[in-house]
C-alpha atoms as a PDB file:
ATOM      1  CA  UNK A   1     137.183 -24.467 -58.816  1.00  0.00           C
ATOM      2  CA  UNK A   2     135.799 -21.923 -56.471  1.00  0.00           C
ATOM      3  CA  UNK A   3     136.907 -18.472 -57.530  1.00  0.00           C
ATOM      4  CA  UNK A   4     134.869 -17.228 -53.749  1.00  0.00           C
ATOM      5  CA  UNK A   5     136.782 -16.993 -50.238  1.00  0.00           C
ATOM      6  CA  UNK A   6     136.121 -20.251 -48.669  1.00  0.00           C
ATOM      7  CA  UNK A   7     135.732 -18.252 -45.537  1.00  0.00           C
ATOM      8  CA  UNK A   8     133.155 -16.418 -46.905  1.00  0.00           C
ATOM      9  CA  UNK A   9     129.726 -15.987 -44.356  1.00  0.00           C
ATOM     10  CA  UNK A  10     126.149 -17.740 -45.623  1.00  0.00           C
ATOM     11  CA  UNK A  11     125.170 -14.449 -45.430  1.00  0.00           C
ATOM     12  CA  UNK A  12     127.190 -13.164 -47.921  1.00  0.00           C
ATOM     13  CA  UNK A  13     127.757 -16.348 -49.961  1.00  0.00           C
ATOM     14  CA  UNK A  14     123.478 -16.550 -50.105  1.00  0.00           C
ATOM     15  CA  UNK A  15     123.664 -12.611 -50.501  1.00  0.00           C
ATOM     16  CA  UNK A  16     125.943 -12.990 -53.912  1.00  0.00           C
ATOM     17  CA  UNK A  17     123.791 -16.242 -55.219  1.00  0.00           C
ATOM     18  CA  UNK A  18     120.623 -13.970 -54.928  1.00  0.00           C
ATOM     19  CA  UNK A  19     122.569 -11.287 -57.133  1.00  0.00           C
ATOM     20  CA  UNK A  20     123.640 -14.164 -59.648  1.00  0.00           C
ATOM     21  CA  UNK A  21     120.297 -15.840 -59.654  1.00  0.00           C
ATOM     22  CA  UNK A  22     118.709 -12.067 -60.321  1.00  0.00           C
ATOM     23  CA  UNK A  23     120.894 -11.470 -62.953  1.00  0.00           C
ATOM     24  CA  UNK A  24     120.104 -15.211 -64.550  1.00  0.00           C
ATOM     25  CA  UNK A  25     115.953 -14.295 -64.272  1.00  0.00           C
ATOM     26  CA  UNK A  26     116.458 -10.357 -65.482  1.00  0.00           C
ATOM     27  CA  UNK A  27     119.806  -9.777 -67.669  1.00  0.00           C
ATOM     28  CA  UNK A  28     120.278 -10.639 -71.200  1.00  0.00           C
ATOM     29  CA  UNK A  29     123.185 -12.077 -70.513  1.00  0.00           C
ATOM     30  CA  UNK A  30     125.484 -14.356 -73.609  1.00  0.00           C
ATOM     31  CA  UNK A  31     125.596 -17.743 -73.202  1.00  0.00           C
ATOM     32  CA  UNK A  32     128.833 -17.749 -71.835  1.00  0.00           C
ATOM     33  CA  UNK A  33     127.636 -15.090 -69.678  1.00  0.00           C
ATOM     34  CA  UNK A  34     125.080 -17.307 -68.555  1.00  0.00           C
ATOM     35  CA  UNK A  35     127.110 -20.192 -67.816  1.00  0.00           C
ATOM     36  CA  UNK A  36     129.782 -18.490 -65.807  1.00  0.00           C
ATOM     37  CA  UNK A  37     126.492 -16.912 -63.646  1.00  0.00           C
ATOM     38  CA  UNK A  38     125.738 -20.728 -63.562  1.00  0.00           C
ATOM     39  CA  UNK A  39     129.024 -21.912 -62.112  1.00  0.00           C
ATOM     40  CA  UNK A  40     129.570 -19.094 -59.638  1.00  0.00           C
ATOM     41  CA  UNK A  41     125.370 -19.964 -58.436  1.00  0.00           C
ATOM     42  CA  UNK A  42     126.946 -23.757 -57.783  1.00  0.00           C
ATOM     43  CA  UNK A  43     129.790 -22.236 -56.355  1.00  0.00           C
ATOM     44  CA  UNK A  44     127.373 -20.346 -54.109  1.00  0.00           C
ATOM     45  CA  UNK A  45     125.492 -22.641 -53.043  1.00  0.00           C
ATOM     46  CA  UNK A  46     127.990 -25.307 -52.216  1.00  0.00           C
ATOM     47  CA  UNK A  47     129.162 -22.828 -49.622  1.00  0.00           C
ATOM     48  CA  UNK A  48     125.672 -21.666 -47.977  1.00  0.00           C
ATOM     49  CA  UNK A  49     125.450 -25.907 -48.099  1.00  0.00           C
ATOM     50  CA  UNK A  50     128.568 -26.144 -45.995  1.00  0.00           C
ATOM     51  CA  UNK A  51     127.634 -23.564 -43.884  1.00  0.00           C
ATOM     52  CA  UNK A  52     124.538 -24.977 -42.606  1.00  0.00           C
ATOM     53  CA  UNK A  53     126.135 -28.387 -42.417  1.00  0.00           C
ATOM     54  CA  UNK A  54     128.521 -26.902 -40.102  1.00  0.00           C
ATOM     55  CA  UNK A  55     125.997 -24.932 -38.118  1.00  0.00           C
ATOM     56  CA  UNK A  56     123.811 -28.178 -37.707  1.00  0.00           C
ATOM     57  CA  UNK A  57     127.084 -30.372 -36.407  1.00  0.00           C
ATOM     58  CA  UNK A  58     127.176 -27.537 -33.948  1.00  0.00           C
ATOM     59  CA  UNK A  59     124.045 -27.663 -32.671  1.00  0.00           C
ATOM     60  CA  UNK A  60     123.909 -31.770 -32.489  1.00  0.00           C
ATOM     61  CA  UNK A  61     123.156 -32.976 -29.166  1.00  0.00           C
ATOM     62  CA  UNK A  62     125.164 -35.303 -28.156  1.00  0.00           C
ATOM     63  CA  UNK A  63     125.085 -37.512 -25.022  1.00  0.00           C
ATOM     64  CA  UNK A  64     128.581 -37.059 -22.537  1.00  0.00           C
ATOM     65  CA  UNK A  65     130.630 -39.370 -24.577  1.00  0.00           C
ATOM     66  CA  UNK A  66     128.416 -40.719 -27.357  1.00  0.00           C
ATOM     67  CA  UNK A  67     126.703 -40.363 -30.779  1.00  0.00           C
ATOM     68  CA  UNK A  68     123.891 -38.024 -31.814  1.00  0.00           C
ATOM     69  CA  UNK A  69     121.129 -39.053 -29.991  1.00  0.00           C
ATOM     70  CA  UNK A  70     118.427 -39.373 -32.235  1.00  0.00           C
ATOM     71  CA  UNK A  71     115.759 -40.612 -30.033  1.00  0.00           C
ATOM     72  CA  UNK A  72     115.898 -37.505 -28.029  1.00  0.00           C
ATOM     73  CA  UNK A  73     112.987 -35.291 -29.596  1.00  0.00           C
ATOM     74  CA  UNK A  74     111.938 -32.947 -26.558  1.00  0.00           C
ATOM     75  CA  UNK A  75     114.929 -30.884 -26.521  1.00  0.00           C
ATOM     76  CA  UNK A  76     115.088 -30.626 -22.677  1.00  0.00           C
ATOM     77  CA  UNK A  77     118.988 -30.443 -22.833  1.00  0.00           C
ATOM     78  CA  UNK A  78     121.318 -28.538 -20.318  1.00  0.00           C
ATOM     79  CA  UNK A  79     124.644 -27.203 -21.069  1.00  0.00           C
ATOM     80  CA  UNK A  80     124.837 -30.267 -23.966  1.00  0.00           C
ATOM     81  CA  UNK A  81     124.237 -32.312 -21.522  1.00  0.00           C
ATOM     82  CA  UNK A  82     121.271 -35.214 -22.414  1.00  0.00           C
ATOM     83  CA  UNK A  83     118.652 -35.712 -19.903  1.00  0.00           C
ATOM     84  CA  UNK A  84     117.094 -38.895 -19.143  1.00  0.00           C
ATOM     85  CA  UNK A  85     113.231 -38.866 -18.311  1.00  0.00           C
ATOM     86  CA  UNK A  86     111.936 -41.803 -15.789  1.00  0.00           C
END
């Protein structure tokens, strides 16, 4: 279980994963110390993963109508909309 905001930004959720990653590499930390840094990294990272998941749905181009279209490699796309090349 997540003890983070699940709103939190990538920015901030990679910002805090740096700090526990830092403090994994530099800290003498316990081993229970070291395992909580552990779960919170996973926590982390889960999030920044979500994130860019989300970002990447967003920026999907996607035909009026249809499915990704994956054949499209160009990138010569108007307001979403997919252009066809004679």
């Amino acid at each position: 279980m997540s003890t983070f905001d699940p709103g939190l930004s990538y920015e901030a959720a990679l910002q805090l994963l740096d700090q526990r990653l830092r403090s994994l590499e530099s800290e003498n930390l316990s081993l229970e110390q070291a395992l909580n840094a552990v779960d919170e990294a996973r926590d982390l990272l889960r999030i920044c993963n979500q994130r860019l998941e989300e970002a990447q749905r967003r920026l999907e181009v996607r035909p009026p109508g249809g499915e990704p279209n994956s054949d499209q490699t160009d990138g010569d796309q108007t307001n979403g909309e997919a252009q066809v090349q004679v």
